[in-house]
Protein backbone atom coordinates (compact mmCIF):
# COMPACT_ATOMS: atom_id res chain seq x y z
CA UNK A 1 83.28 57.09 182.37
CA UNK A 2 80.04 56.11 180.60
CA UNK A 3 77.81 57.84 182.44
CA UNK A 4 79.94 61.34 181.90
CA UNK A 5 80.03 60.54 178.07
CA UNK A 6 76.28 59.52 178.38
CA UNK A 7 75.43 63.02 180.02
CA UNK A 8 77.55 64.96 177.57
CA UNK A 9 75.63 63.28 174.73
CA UNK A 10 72.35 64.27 176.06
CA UNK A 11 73.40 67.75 177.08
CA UNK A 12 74.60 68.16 173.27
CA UNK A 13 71.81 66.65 172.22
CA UNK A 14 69.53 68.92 174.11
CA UNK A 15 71.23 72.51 173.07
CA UNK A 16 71.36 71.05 169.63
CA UNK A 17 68.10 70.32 169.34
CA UNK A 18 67.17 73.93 171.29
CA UNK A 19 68.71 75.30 168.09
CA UNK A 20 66.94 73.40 165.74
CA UNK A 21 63.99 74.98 166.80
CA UNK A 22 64.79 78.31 166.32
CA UNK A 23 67.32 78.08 163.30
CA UNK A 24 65.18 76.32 161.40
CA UNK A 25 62.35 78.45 160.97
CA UNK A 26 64.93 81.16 161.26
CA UNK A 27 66.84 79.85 157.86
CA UNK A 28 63.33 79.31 156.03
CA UNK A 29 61.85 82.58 156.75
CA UNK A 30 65.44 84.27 155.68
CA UNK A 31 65.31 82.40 152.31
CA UNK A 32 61.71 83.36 151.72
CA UNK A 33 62.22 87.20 152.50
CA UNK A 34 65.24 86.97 150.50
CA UNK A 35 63.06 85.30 147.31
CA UNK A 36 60.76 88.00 147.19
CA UNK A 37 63.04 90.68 148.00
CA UNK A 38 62.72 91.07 151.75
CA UNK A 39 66.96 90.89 152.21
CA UNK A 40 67.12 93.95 150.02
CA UNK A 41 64.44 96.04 151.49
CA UNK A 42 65.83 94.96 154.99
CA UNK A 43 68.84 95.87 154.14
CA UNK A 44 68.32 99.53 153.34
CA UNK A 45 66.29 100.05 156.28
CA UNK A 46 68.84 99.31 158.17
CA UNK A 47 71.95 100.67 155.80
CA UNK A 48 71.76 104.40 157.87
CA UNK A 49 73.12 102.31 161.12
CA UNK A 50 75.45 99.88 159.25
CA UNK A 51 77.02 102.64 157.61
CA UNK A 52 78.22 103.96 160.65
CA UNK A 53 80.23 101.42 161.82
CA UNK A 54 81.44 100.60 158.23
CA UNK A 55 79.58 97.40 157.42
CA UNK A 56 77.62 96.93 154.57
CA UNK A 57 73.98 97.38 154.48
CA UNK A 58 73.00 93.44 154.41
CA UNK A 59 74.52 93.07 157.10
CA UNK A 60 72.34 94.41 159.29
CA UNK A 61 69.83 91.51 158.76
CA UNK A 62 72.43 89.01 160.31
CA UNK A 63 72.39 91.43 163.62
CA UNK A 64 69.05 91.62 163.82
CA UNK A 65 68.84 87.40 163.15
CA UNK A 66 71.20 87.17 166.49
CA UNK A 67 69.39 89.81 168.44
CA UNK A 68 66.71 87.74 168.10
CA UNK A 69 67.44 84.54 168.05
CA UNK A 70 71.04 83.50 168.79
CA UNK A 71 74.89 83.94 167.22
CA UNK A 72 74.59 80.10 165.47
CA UNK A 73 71.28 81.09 163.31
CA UNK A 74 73.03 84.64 163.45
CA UNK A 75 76.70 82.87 162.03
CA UNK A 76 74.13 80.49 159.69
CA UNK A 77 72.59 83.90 157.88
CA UNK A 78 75.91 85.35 157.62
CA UNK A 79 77.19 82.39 155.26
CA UNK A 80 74.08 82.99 152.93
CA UNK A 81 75.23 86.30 152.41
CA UNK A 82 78.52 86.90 153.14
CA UNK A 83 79.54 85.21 149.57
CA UNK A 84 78.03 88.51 148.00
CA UNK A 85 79.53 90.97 150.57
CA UNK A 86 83.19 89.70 151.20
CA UNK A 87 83.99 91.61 154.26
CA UNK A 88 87.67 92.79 155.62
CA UNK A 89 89.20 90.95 159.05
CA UNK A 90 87.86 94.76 161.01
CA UNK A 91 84.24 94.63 158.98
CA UNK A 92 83.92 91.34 160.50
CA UNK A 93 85.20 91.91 164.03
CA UNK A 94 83.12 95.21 164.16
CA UNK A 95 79.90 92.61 163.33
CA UNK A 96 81.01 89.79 165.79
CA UNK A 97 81.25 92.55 168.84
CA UNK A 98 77.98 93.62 167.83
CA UNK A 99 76.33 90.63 167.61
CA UNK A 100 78.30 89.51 170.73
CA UNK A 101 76.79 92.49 173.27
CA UNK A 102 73.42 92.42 171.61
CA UNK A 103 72.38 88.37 170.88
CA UNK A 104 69.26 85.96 171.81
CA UNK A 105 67.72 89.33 173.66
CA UNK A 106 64.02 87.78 173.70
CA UNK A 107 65.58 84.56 175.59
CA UNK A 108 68.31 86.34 177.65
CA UNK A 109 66.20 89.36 178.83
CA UNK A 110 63.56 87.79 180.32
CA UNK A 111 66.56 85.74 182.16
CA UNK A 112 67.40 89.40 183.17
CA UNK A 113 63.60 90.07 183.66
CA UNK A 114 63.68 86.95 186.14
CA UNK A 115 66.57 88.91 188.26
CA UNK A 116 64.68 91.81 188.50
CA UNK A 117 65.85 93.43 185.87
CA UNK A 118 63.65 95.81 183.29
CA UNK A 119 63.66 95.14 179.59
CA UNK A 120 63.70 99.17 179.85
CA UNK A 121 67.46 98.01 180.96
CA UNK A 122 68.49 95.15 178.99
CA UNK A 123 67.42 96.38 175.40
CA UNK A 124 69.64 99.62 175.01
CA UNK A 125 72.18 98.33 177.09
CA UNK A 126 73.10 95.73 175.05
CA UNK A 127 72.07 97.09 171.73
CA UNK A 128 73.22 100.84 172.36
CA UNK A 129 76.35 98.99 173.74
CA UNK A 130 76.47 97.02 170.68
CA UNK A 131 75.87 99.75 168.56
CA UNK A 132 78.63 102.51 170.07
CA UNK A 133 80.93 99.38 170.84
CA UNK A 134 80.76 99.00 166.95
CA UNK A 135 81.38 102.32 165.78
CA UNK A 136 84.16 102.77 168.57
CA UNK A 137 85.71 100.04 166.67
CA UNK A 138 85.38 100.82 163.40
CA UNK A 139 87.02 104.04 164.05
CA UNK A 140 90.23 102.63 165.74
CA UNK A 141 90.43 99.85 162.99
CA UNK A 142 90.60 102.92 160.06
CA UNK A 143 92.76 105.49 162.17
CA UNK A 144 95.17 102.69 162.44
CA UNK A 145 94.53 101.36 159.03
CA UNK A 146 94.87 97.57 160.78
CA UNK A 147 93.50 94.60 159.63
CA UNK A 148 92.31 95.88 156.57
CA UNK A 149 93.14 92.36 154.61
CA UNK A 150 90.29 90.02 153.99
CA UNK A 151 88.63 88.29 156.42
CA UNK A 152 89.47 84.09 156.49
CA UNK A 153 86.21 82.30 157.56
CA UNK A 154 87.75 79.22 158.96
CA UNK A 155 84.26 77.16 158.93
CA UNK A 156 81.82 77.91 156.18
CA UNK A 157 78.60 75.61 154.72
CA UNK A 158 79.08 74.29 151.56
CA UNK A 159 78.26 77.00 149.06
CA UNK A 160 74.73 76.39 147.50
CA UNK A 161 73.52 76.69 143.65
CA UNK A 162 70.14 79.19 142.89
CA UNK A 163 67.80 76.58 143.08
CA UNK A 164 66.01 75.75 146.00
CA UNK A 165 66.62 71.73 146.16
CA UNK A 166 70.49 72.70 146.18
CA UNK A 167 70.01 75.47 149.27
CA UNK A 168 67.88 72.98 151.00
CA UNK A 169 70.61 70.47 150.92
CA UNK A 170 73.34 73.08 151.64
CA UNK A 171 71.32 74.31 155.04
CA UNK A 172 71.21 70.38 155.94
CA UNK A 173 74.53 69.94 155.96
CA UNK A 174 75.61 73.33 157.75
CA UNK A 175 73.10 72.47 160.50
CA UNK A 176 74.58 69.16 160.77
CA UNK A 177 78.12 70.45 160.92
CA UNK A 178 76.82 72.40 163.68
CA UNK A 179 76.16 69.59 166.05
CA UNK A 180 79.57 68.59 165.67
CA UNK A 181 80.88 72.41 166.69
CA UNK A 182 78.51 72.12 169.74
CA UNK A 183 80.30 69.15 170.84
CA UNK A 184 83.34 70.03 170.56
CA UNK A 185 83.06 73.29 172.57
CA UNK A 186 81.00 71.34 175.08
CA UNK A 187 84.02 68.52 175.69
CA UNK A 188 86.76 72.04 176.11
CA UNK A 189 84.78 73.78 178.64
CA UNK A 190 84.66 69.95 180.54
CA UNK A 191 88.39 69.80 179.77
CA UNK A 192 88.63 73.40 181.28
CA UNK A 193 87.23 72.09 184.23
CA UNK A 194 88.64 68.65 184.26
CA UNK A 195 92.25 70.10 184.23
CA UNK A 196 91.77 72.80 186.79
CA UNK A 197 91.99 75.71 184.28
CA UNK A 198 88.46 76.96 184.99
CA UNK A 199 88.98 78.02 188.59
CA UNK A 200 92.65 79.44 187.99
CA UNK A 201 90.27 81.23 185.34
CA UNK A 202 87.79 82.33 188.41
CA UNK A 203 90.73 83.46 190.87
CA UNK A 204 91.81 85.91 187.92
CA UNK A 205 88.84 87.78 187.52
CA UNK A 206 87.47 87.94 191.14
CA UNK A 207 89.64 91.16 192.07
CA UNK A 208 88.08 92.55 188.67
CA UNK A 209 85.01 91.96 189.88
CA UNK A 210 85.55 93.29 193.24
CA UNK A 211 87.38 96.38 191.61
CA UNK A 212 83.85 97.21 189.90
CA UNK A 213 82.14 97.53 193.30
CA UNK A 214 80.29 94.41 192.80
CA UNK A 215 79.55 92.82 196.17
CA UNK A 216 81.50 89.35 197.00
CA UNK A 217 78.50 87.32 196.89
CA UNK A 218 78.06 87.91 193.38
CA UNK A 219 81.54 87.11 192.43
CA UNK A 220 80.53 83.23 191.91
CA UNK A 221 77.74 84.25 189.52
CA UNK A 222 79.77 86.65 187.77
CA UNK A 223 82.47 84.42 187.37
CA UNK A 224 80.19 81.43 185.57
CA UNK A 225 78.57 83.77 183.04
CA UNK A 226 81.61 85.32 182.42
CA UNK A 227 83.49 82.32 181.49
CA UNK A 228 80.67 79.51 180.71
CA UNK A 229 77.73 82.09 179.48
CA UNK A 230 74.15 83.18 180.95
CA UNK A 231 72.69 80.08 180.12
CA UNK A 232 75.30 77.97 182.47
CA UNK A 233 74.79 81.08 185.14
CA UNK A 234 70.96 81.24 185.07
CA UNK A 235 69.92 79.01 187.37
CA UNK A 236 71.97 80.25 190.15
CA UNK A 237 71.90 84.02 189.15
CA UNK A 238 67.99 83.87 189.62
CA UNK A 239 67.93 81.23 192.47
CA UNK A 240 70.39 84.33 194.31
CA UNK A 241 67.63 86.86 193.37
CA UNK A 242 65.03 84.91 194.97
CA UNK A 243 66.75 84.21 198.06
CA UNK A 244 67.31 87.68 198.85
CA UNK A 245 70.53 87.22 199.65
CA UNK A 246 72.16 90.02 197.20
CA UNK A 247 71.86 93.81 197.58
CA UNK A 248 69.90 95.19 194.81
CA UNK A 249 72.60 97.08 193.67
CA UNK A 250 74.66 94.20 193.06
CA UNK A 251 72.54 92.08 191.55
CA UNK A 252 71.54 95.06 188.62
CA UNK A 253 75.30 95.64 188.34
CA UNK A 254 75.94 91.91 188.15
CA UNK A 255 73.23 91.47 185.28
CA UNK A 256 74.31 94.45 183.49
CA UNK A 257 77.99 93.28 183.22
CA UNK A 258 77.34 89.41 182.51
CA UNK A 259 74.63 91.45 179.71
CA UNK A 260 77.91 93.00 177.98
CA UNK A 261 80.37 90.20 178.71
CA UNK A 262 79.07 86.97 179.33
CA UNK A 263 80.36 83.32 177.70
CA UNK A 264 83.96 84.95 176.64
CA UNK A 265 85.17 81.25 175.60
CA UNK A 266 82.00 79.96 173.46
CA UNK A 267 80.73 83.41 172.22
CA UNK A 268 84.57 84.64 171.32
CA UNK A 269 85.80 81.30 169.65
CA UNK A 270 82.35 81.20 167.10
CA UNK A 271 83.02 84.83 166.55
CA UNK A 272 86.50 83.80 165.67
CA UNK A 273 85.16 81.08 163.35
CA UNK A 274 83.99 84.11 161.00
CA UNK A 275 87.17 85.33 160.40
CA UNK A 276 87.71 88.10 163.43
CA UNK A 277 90.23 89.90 165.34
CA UNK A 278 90.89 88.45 168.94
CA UNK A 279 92.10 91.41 170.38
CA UNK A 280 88.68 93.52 169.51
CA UNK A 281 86.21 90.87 169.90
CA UNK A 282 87.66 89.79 173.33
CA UNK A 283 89.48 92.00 175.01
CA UNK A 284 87.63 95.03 173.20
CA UNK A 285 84.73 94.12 174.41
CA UNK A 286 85.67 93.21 178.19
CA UNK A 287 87.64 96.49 178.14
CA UNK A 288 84.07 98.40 177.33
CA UNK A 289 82.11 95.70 179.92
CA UNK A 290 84.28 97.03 182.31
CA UNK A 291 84.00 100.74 181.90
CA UNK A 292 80.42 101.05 180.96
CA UNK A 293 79.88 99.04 184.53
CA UNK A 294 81.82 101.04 186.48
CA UNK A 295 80.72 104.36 184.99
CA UNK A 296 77.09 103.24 185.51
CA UNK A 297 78.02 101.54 189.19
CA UNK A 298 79.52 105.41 190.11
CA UNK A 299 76.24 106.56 188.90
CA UNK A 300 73.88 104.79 191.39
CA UNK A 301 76.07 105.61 194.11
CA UNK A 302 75.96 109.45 193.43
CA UNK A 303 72.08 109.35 192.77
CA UNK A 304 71.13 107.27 195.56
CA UNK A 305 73.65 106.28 197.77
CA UNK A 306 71.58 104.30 200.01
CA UNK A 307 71.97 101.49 196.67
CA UNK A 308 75.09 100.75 198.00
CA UNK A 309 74.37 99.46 201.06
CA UNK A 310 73.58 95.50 201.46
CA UNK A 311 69.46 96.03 201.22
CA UNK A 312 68.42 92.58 200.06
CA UNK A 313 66.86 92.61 196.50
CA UNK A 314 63.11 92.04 196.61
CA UNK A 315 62.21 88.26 195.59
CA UNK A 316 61.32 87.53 192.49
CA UNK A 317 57.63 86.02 191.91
């Protein structure tokens, strides 16, 4: 018993302190474009592409924070500006799907890189995913007129005053709260396993998987990004790729798919956090993971059939 609550302190401990690193600078630099006008100039060069998916134009900074770096630091510049730019329950779900296909690219697509495949791949995948995922959204949320009402941010820093002693003590204690929202997703995904749910979770999605065309020796690797994230599926994903144990073809479909769909438990319930729909952010986007992977998986097969056989994917140096 101590020794699992000793390893689950240091593996908090250890993504926490990951974070640190990169929301830290991440926060500072965001305050000091924002000081000297950065935020605003930021935000009109990106308002053309926020516009189209309804959001407003500042809001294209937090996407390109997550892209970036992660969804935390992406959730943490939200909060800074989402006090001036109260946004509806759909505004916010369109942003969380985005930032959910199209987050941490610089870390995650050399993980993709390390499995062989291109950045040439990864980037418009996930950000052209992101991108038409967003505006596919937006769409369906104003034909329906649905969830129009504001948006209920269910955990929120403390809001800060102008000056900069205030906002440095506001940032403390949102990063601290944020060790405490580590650990507690951390301890589910154990209880997940603990109580058998995760592999009633894995026998679920493995005739998915197969119905996608994805080879059954990928199914395990699918199945832990899918459900735990690409940083819990790393190690083995690329340990498969240098093995040469997987088809090529499998292995680009399995990386593109776990690219539009991974972590749908930690990902989804931080989304959620900011106020967003379930139904879009989840099952919206494993709807679109699904048919942008098997659109793309009929693809290779017409252009070069010979992908579908079970050639062994060269090994990764």
């Amino acid at each position: 018993m101590l020794t699992s609550l000793k390893s689950l302190f240091l593996d908090v401990g250890r993504v926490y302190l990951t974070l640190l690193k990169v929301m830290v600078p991440a926060l500072i630099i965001v305050k000091v474009l924002d000081m000297i006008g950065g935020t605003v100039w930021l935000g009109k060069l990106l308002a053309p592409l926020m516009s189209l998916v309804g959001l407003p134009e500042t809001m294209g900074l937090v996407w390109a924070t997550a892209m970036l770096t992660n969804i935390y630091t992406g959730m943490a510049v939200f909060f800074d500006l989402a006090g001036d730019n109260p946004l509806t329950v759909a505004q916010v779900s369109v942003l969380g799907i985005m930032m959910l296909l199209a987050h941490a690219l610089p870390i995650e697509g050399a993980v993709a890189k390390l499995s062989g495949i291109s950045w040439r791949v990864t980037l418009p995948l996930r950000i052209g995913g992101g991108f038409i995922l967003g505006m596919i959204t937006n769409q369906v949320y104003l034909l329906g007129n649905w969830q129009q009402q504001p948006a209920e941010i269910v955990w929120q820093p403390t809001p800060a005053s102008s000056s900069l002693f205030d906002w440095g003590i506001a940032q403390l204690t949102m990063l601290a709260s944020i060790f405490f929202i580590i650990a507690a997703l951390m301890i589910f995904l154990r209880l997940l396993k603990w109580c058998g749910i995760e592999k009633l979770i894995q026998a679920l999605l493995s005739p998915f998987l197969k119905a996608l065309t994805i080879g059954k020796e990928t199914t395990n690797v699918c199945v832990i990004g899918l459900v735990l994230g690409l940083s819990f599926g790393a190690g083995l994903l690329i340990d498969e790729a240098r093995t040469g144990k997987i088809s090529k073809r499998d292995i680009f479909l399995a990386v593109c798919f776990l690219g539009l769909t991974h972590s749908i438990i930690e990902d989804t319930i931080l989304i959620l956090l900011l106020g967003a729909d379930l139904m879009s952010v989840l099952w919206g986007r494993l709807l679109f993971g699904f048919i942008v992977i098997a659109i793309l998986a009929r693809f290779i097969e017409q252009k070069s059939p010979s992908c579908s056989t079970n050639k062994p994917i060269e090994k990764v140096s």
